[in-house]
N, C-alpha and C. Protein backbone atom coordinates (compact mmCIF):
# COMPACT_ATOMS: atom_id res chain seq x y z
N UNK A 1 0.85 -1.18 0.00
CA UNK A 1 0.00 0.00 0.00
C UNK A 1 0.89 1.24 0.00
N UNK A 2 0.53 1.84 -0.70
CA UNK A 2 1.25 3.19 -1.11
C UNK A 2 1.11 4.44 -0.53
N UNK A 3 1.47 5.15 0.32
CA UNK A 3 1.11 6.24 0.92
C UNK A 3 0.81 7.52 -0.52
N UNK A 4 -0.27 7.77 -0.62
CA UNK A 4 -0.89 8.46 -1.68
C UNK A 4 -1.83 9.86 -0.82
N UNK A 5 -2.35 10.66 -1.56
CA UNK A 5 -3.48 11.66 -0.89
C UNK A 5 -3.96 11.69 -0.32
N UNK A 6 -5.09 10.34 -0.90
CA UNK A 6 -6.16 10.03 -0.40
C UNK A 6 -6.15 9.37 1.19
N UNK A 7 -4.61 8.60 1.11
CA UNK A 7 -4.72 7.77 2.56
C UNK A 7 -4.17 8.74 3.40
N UNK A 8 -3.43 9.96 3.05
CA UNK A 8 -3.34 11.02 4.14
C UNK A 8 -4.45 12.10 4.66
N UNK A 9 -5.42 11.78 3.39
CA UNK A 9 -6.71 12.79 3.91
C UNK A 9 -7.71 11.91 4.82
N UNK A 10 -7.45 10.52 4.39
CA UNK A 10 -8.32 9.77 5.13
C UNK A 10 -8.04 9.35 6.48
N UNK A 11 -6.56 9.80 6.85
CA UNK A 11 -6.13 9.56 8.16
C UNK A 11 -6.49 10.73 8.85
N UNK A 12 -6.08 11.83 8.64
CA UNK A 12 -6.37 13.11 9.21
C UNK A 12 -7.84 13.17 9.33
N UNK A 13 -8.99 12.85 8.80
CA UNK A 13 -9.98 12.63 8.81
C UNK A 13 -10.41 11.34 9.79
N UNK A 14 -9.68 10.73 9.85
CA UNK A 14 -10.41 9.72 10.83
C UNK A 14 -9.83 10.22 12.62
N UNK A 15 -8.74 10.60 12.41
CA UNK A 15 -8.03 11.68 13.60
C UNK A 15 -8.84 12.87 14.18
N UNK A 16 -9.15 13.31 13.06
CA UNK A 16 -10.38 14.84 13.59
C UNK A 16 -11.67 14.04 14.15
N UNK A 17 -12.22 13.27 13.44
CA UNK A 17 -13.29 12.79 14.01
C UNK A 17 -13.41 11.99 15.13
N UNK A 18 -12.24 11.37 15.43
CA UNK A 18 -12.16 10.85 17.11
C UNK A 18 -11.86 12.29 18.08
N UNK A 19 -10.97 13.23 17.86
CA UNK A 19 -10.95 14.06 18.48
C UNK A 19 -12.57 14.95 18.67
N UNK A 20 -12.84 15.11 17.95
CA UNK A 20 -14.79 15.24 18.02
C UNK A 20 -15.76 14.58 18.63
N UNK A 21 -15.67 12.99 18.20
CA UNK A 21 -16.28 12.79 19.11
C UNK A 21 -15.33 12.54 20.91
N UNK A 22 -14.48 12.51 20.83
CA UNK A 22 -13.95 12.49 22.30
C UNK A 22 -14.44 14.18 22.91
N UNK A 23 -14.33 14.94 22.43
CA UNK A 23 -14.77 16.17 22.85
C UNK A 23 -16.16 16.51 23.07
N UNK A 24 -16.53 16.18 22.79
CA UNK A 24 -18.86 16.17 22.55
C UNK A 24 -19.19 16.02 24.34
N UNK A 25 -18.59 14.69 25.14
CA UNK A 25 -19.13 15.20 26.03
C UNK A 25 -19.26 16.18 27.00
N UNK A 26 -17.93 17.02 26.93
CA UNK A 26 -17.69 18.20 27.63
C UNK A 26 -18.15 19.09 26.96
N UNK A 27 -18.07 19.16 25.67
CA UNK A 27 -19.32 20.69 24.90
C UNK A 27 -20.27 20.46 25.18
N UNK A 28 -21.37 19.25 25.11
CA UNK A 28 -22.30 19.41 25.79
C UNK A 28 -22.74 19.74 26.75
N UNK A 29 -22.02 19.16 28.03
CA UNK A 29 -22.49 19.88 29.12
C UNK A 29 -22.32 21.14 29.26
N UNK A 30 -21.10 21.57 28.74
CA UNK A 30 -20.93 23.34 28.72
C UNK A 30 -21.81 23.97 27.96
N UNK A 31 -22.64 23.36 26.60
CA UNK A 31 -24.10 24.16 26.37
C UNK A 31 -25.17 24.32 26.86
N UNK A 32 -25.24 23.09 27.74
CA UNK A 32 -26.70 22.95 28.58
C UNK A 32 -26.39 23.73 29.46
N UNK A 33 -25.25 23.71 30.36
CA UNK A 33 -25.26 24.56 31.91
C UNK A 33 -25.17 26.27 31.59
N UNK A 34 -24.83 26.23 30.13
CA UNK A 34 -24.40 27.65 29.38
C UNK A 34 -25.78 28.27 29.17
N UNK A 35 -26.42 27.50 28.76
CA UNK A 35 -27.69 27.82 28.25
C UNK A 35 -28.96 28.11 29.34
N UNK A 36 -28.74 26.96 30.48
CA UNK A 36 -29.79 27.22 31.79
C UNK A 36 -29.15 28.91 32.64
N UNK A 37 -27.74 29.04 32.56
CA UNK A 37 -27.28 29.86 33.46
C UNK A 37 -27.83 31.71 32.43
N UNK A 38 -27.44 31.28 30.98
CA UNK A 38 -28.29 32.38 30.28
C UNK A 38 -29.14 32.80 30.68
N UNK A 39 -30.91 31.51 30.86
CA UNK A 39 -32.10 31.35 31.22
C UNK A 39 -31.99 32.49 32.35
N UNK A 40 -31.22 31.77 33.38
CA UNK A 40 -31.14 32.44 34.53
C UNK A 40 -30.60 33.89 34.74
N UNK A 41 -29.71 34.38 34.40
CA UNK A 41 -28.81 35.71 33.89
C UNK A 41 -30.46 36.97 33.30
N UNK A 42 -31.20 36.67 32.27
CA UNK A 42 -31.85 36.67 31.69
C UNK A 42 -33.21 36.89 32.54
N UNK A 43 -33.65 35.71 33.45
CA UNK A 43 -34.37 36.21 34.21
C UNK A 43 -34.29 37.18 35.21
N UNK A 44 -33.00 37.39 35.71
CA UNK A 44 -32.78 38.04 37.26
C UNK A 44 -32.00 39.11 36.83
N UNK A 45 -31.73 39.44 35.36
CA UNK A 45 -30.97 40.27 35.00
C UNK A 45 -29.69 40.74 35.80
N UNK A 46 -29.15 39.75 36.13
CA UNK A 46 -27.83 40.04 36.81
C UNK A 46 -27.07 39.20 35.87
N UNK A 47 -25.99 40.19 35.51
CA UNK A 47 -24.77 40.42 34.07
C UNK A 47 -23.23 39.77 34.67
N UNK A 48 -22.93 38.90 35.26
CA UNK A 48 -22.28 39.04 35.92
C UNK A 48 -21.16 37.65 34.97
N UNK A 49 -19.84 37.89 34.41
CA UNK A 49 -18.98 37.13 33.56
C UNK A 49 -18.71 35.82 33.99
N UNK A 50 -18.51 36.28 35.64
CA UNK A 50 -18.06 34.82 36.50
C UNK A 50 -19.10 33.97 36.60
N UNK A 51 -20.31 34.77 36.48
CA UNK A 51 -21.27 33.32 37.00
C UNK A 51 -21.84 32.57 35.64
N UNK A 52 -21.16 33.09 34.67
CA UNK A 52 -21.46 32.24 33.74
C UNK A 52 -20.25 31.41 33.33
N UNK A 53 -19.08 32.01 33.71
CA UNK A 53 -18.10 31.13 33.34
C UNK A 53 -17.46 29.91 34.12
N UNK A 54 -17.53 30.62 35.72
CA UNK A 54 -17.63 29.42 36.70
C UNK A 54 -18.36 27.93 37.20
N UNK A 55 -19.63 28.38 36.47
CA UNK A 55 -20.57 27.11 36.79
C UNK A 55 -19.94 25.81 35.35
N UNK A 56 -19.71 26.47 34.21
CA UNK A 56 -19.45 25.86 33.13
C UNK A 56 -17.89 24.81 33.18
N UNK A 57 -17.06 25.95 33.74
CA UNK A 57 -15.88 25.43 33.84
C UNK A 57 -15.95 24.49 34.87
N UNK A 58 -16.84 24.49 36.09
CA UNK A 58 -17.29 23.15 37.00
C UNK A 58 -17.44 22.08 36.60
N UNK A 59 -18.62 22.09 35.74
CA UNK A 59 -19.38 20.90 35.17
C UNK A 59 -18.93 20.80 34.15
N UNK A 60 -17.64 20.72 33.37
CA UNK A 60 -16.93 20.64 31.99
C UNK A 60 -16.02 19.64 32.83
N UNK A 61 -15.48 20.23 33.78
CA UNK A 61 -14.74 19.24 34.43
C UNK A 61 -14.88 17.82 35.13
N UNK A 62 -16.54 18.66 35.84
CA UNK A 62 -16.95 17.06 36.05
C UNK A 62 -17.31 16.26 35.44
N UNK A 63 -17.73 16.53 33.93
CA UNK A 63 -18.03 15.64 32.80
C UNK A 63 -16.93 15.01 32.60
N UNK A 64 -15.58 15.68 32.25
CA UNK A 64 -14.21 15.17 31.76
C UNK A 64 -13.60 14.08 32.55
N UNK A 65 -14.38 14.02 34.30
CA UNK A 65 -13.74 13.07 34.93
C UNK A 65 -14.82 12.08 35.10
N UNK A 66 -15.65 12.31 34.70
CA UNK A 66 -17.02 11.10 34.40
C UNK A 66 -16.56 10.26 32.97
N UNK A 67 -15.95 10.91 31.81
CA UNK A 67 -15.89 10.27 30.81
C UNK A 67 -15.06 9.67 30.21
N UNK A 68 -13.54 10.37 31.22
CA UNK A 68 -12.22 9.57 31.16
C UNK A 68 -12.01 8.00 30.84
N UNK A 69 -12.52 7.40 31.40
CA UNK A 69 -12.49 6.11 30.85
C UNK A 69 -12.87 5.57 29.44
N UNK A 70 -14.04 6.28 28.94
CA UNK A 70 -14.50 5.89 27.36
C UNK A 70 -13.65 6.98 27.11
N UNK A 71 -13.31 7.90 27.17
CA UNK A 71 -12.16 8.97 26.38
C UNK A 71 -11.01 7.85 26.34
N UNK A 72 -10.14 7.13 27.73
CA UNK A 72 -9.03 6.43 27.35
C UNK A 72 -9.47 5.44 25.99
N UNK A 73 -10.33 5.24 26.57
CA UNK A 73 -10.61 3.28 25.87
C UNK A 73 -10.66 4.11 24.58
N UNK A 74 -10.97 5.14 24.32
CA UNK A 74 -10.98 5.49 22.41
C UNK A 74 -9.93 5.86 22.02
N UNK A 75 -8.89 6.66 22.81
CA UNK A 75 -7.71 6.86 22.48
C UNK A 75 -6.66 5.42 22.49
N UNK A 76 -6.94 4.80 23.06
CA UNK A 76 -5.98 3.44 23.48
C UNK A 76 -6.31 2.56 22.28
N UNK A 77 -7.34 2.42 22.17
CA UNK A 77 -7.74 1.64 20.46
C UNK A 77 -7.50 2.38 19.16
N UNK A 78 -7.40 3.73 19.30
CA UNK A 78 -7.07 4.10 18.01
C UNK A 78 -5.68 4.24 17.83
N UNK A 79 -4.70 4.67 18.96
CA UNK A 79 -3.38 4.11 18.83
C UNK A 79 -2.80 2.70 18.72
N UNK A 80 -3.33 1.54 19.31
CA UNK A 80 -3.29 0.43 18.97
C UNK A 80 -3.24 -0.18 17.80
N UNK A 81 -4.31 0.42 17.01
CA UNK A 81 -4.88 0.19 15.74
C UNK A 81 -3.67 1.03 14.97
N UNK A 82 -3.14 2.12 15.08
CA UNK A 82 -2.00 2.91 14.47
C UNK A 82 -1.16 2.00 14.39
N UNK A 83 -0.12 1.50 15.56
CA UNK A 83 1.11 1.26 15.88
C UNK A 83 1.02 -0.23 15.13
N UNK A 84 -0.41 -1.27 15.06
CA UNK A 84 -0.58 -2.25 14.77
C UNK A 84 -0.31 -2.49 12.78
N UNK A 85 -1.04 -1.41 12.63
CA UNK A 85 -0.70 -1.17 11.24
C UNK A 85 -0.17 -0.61 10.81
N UNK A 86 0.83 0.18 11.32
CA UNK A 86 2.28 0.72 10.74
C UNK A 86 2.99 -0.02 9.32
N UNK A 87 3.09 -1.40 9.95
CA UNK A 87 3.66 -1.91 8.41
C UNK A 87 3.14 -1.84 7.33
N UNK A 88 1.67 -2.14 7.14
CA UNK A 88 0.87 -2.13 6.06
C UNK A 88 0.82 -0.60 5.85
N UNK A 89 0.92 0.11 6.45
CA UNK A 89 1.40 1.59 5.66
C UNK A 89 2.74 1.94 5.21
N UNK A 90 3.57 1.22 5.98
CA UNK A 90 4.97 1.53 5.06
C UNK A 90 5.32 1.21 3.71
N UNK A 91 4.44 -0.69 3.49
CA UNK A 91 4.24 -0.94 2.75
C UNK A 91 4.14 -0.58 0.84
């Protein structure tokens, strides 16, 4: 197998898209808690930078240490899968 275009666009492409989905569960929670704390900001009209940035940066974190494990297990298989097929790309 020949290292050609296509298998460098298709790697970089399969690279972005694990990095995407490994990232989804922490954007999510940072839209929902982003979005209720708006709600809230919005209702009580108090403008205030920290209280929207503090609650987010909380629960971004606690997602990140809730999801660590399926984050490893996807990173650990897609390097596996790299290092495993190295030859057939040198090829």
């Amino acid at each position: 197998m020949a290292i050609t275009p296509e298998f460098v666009v298709g790697f970089a492409r399969e690279a972005m898209e694990l990095t995407l989905v490994i990232c989804l569960p922490m954007m999510g929670v940072g839209l929902v808690v982003g979005v209720c704390i708006s709600i809230f900001q919005a209702a009580t009209q108090i403008q205030d930078a920290t209280l929207a940035l503090v609650p987010k940066l909380v629960a971004m974190f606690i997602a990140l240490i809730l999801a660590f494990p399926w984050i490893m297990d996807k990173m650990i298989t897609y390097t596996t899968n790299l290092f495993t097929n190295i030859p057939t790309y040198l090829r």
